[in-house]
PDB file of N, CA and C in Angstrom:
ATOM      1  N   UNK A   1     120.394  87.984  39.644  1.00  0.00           N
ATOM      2  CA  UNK A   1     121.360  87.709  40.674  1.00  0.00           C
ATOM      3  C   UNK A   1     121.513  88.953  41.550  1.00  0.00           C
ATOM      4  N   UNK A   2     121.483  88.669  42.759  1.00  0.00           N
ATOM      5  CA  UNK A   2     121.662  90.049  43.664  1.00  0.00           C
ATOM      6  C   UNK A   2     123.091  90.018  44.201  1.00  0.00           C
ATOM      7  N   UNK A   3     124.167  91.061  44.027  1.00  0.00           N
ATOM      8  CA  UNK A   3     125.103  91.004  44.263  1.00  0.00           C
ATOM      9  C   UNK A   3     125.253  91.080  45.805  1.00  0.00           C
ATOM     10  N   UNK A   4     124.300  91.348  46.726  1.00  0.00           N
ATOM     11  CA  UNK A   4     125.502  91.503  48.166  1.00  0.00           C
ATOM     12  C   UNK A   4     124.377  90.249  48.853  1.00  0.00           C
ATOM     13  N   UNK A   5     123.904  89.117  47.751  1.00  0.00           N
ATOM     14  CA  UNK A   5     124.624  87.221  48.138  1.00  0.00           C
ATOM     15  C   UNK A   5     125.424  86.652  47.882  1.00  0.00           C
ATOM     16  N   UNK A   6     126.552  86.980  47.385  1.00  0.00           N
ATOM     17  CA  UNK A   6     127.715  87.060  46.464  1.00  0.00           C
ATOM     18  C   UNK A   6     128.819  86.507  47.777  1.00  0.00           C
ATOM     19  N   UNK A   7     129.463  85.473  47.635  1.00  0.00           N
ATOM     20  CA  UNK A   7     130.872  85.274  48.747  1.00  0.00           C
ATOM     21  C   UNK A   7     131.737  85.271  47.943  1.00  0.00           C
ATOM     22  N   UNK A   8     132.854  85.634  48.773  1.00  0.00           N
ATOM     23  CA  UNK A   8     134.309  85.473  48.047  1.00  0.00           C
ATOM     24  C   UNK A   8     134.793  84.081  47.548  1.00  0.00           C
ATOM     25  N   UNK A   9     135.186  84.238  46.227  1.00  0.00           N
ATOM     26  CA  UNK A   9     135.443  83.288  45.836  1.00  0.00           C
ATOM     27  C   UNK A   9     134.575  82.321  44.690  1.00  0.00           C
ATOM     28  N   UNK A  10     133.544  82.785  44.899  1.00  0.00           N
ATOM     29  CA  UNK A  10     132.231  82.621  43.688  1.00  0.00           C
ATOM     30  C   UNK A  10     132.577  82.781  42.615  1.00  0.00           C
ATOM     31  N   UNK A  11     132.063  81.911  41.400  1.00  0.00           N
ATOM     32  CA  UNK A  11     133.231  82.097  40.160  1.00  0.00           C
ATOM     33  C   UNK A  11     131.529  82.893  39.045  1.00  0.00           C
ATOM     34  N   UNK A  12     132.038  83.617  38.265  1.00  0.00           N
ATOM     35  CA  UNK A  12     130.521  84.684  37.726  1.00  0.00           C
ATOM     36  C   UNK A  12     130.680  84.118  36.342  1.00  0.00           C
ATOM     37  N   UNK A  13     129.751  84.211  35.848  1.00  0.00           N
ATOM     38  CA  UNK A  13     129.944  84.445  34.368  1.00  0.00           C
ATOM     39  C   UNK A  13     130.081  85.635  34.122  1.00  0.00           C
ATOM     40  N   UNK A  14     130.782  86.604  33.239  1.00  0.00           N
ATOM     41  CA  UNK A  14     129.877  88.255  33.285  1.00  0.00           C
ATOM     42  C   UNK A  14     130.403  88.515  31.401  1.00  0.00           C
ATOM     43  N   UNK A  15     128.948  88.725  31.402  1.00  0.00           N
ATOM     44  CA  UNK A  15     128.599  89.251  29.630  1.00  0.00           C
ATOM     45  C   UNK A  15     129.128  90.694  29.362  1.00  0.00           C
ATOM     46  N   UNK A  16     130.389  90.730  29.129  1.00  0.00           N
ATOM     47  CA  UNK A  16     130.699  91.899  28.348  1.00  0.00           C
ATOM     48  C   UNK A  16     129.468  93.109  27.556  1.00  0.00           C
ATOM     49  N   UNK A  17     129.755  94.177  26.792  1.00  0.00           N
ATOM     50  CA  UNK A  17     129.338  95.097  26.423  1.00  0.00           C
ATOM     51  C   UNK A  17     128.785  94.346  24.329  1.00  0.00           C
ATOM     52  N   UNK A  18     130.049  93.567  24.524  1.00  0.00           N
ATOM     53  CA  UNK A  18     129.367  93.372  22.757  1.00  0.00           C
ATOM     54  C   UNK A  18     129.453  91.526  23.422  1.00  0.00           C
ATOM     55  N   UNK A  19     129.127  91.187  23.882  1.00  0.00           N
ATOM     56  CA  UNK A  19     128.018  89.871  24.178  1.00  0.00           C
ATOM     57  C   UNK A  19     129.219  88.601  24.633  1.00  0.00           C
ATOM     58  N   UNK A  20     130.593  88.796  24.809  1.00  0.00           N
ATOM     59  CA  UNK A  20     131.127  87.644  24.818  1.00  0.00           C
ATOM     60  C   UNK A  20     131.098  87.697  26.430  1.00  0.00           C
ATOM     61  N   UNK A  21     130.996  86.498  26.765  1.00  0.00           N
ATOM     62  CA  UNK A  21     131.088  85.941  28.539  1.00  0.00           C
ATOM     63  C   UNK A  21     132.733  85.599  29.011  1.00  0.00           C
ATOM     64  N   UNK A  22     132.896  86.165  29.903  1.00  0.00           N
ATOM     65  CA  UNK A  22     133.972  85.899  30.719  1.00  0.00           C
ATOM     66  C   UNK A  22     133.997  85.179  31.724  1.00  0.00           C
ATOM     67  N   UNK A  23     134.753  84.469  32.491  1.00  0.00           N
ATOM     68  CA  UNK A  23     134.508  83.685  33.872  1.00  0.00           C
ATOM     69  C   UNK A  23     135.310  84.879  34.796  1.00  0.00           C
ATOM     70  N   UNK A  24     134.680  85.326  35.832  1.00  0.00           N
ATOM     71  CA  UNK A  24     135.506  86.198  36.823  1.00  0.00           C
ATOM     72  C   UNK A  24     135.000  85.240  38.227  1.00  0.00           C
ATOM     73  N   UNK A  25     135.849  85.961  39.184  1.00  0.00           N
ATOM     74  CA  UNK A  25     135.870  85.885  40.327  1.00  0.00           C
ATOM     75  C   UNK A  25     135.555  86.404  41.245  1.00  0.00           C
ATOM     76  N   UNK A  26     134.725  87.021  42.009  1.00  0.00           N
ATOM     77  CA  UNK A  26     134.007  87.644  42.876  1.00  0.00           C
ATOM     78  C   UNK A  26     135.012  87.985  44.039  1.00  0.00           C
ATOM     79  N   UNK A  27     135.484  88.848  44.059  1.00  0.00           N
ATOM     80  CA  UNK A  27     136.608  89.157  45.594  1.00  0.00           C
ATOM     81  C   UNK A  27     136.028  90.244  46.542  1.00  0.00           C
ATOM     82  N   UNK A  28     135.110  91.314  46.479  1.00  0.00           N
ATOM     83  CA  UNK A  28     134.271  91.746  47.592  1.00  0.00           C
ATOM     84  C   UNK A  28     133.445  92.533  47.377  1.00  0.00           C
ATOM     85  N   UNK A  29     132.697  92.884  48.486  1.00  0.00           N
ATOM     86  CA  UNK A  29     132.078  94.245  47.663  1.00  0.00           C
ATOM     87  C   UNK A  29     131.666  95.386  48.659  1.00  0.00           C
ATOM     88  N   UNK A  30     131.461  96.359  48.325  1.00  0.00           N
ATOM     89  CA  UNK A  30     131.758  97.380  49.309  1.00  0.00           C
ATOM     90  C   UNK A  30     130.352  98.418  49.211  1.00  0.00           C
ATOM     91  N   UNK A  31     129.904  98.069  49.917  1.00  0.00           N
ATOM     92  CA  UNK A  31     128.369  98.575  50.181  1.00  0.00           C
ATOM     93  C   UNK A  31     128.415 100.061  49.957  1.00  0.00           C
ATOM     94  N   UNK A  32     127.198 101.138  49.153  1.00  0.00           N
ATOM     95  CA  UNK A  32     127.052 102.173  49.317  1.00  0.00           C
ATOM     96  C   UNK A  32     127.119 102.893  50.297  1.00  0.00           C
ATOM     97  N   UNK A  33     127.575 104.547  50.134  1.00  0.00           N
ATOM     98  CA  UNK A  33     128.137 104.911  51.057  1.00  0.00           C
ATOM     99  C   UNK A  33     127.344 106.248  51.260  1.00  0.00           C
ATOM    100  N   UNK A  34     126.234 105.988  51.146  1.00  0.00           N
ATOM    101  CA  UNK A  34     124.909 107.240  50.607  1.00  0.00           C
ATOM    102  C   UNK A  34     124.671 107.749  49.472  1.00  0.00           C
ATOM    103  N   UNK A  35     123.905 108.767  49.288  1.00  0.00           N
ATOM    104  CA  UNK A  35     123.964 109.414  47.546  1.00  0.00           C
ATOM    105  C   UNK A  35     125.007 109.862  46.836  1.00  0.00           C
ATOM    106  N   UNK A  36     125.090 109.602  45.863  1.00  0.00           N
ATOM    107  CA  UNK A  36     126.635 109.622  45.196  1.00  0.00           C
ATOM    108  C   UNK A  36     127.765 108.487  45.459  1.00  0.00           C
ATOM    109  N   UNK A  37     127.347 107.980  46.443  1.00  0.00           N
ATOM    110  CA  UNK A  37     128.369 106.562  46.531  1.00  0.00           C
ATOM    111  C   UNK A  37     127.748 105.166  46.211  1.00  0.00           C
ATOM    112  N   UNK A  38     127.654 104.709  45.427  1.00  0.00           N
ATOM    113  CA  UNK A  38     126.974 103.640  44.956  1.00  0.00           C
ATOM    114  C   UNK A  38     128.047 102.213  45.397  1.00  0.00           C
ATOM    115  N   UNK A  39     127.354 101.247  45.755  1.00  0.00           N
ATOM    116  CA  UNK A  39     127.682  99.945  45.688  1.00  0.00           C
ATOM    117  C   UNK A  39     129.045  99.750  44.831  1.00  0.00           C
ATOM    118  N   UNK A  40     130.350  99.385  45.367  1.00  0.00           N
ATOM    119  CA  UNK A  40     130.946  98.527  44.641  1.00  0.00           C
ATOM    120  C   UNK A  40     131.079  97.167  44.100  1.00  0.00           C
ATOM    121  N   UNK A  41     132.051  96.238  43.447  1.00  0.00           N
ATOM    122  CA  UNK A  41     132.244  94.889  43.699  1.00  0.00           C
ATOM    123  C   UNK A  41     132.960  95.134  42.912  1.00  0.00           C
ATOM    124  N   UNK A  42     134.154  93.746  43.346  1.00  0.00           N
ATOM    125  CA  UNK A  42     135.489  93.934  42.836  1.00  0.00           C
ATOM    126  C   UNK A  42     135.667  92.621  42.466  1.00  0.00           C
ATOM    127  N   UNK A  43     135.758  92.465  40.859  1.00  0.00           N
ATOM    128  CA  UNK A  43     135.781  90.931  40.018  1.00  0.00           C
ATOM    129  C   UNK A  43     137.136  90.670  40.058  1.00  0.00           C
ATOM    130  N   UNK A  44     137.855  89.353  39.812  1.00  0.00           N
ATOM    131  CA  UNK A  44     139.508  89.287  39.259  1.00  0.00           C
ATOM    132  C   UNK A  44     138.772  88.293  37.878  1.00  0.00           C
ATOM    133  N   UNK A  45     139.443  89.197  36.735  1.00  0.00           N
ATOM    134  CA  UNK A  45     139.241  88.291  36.038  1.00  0.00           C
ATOM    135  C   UNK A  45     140.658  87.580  35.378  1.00  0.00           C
ATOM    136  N   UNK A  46     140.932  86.442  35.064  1.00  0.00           N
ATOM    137  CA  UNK A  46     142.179  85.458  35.450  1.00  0.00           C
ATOM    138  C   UNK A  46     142.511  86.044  33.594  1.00  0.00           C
ATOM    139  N   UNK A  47     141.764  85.985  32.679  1.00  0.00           N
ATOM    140  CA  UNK A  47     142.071  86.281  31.561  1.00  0.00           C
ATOM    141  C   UNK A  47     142.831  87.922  31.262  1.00  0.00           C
ATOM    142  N   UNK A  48     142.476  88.782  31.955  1.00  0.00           N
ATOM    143  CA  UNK A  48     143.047  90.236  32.251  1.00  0.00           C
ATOM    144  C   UNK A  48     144.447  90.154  33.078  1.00  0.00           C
ATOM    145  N   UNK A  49     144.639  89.488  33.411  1.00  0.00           N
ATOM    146  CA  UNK A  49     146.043  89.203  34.217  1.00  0.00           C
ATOM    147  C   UNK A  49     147.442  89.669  33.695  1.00  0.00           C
ATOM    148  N   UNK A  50     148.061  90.712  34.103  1.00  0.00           N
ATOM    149  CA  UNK A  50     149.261  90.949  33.372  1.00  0.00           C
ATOM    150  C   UNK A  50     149.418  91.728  32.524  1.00  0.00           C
ATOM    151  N   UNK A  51     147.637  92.142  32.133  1.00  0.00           N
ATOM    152  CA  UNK A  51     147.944  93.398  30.918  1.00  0.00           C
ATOM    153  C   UNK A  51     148.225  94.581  31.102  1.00  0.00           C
ATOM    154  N   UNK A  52     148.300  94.570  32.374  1.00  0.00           N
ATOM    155  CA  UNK A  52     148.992  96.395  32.551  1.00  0.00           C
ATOM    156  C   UNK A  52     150.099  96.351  33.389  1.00  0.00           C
ATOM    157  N   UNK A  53     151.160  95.659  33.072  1.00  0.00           N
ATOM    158  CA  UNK A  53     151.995  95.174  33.808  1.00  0.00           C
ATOM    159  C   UNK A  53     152.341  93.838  34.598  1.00  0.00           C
ATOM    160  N   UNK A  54     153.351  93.561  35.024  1.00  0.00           N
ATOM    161  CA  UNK A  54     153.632  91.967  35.594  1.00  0.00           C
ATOM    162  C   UNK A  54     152.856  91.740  37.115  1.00  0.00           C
ATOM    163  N   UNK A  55     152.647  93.223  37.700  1.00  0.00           N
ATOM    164  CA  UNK A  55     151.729  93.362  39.156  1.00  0.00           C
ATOM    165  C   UNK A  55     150.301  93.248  39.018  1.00  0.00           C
ATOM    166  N   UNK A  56     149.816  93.452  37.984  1.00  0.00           N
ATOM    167  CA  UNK A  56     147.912  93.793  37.911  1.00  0.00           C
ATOM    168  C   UNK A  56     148.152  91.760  37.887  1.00  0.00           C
ATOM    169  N   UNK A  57     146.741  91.775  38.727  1.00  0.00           N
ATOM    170  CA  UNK A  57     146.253  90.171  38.958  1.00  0.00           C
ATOM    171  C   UNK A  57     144.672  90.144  38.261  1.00  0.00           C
ATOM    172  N   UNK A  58     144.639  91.095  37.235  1.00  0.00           N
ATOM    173  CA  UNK A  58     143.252  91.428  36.530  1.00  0.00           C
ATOM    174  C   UNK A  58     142.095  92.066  37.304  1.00  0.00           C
ATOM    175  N   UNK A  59     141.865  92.834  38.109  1.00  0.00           N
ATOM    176  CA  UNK A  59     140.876  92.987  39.203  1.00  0.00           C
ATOM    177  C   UNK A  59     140.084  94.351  38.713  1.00  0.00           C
ATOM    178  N   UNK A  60     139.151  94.114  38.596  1.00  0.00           N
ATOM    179  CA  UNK A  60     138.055  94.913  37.715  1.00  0.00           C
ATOM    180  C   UNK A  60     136.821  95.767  39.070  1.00  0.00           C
ATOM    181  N   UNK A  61     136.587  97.004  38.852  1.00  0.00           N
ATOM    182  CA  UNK A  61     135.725  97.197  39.920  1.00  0.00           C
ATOM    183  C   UNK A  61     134.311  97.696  39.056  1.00  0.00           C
ATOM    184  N   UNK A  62     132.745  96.574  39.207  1.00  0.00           N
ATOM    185  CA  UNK A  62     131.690  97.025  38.455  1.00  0.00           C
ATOM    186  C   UNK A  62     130.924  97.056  39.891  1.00  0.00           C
ATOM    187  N   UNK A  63     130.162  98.000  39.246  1.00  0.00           N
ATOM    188  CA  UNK A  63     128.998  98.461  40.404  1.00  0.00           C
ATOM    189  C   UNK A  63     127.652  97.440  40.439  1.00  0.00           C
ATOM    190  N   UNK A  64     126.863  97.569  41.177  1.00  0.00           N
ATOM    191  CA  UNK A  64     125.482  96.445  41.086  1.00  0.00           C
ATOM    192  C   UNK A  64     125.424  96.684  40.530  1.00  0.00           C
ATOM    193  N   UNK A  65     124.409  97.312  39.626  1.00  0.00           N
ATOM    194  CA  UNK A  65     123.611  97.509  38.511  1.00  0.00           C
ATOM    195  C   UNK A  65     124.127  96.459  37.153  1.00  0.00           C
ATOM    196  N   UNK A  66     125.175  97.035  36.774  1.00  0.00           N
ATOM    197  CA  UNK A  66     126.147  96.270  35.752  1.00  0.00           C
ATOM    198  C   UNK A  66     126.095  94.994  36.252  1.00  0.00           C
ATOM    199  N   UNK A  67     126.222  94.254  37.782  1.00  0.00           N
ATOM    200  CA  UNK A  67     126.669  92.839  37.984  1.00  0.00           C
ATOM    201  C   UNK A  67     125.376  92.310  38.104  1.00  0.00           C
ATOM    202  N   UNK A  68     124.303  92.716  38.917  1.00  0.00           N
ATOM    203  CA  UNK A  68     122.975  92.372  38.233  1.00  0.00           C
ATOM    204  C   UNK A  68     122.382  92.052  37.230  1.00  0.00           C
ATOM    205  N   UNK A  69     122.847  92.735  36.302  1.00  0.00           N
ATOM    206  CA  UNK A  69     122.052  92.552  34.645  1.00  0.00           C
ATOM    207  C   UNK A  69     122.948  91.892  33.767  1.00  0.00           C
ATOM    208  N   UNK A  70     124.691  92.041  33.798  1.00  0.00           N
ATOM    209  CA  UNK A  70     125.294  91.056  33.388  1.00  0.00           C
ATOM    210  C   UNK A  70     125.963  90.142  33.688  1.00  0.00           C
ATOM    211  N   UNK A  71     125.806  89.866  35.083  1.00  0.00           N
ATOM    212  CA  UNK A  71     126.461  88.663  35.879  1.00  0.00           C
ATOM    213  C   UNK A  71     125.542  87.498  36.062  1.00  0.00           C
ATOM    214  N   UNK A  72     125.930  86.151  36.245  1.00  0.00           N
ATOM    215  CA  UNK A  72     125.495  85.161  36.530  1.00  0.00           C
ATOM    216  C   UNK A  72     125.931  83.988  36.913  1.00  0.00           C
ATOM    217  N   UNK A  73     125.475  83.572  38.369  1.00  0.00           N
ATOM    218  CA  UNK A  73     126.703  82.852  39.478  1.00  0.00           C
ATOM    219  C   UNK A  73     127.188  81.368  38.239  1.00  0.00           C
ATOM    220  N   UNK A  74     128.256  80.840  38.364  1.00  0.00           N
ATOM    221  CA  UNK A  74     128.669  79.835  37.568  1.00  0.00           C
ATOM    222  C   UNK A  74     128.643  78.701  38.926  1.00  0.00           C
ATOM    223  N   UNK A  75     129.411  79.000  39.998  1.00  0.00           N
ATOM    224  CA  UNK A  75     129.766  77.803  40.957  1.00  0.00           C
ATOM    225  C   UNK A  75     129.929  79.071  41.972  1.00  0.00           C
ATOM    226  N   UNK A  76     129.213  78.185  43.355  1.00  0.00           N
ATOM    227  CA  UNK A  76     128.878  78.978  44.323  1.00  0.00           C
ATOM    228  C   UNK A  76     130.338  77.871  45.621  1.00  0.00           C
ATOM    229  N   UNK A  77     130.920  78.961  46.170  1.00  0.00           N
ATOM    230  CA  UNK A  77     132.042  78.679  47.199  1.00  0.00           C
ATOM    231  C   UNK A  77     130.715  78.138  48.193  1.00  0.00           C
ATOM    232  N   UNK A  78     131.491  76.928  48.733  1.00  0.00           N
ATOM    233  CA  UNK A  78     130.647  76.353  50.113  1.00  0.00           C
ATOM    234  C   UNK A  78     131.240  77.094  51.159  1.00  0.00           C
ATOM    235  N   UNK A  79     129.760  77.260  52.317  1.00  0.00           N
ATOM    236  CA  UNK A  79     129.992  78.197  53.311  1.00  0.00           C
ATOM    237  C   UNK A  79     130.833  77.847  54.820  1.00  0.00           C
TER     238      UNK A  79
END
């Protein structure tokens, strides 16, 4: 999966570190910014919601690399 085909609103699968899958949400992503600034993207995941307070809406920031190798589109937003 290449992350910057990615629209807002795209729902991901994304495989954690010890193998369990999450459903996230794709909310943007913020293109490299030369060497040393690598690619962002910014997931909400609905299950993280609330754990660091009543304000966090779960919003996770992984870089390509990570959303490349453990992401995978579930349902794609119509354009």
């Amino acid at each position: 999966m290449r992350p910057s085909q990615l629209k807002a609103g795209d729902q991901i699968q994304y495989r954690s570190i010890f193998g369990t899958e999450r459903v996230a949400i794709f909310q943007k992503r913020i293109p490299s910014r030369g060497k040393g600034q690598p690619a962002k993207n910014y997931l909400r995941f609905p299950e993280f919601a609330g754990l660091n307070g009543p304000d966090d809406d779960g919003t996770c920031v992984v870089s390509d690399y990570d959303l490349s190798r453990r992401g995978r589109l579930a349902v794609r937003v119509r354009p």
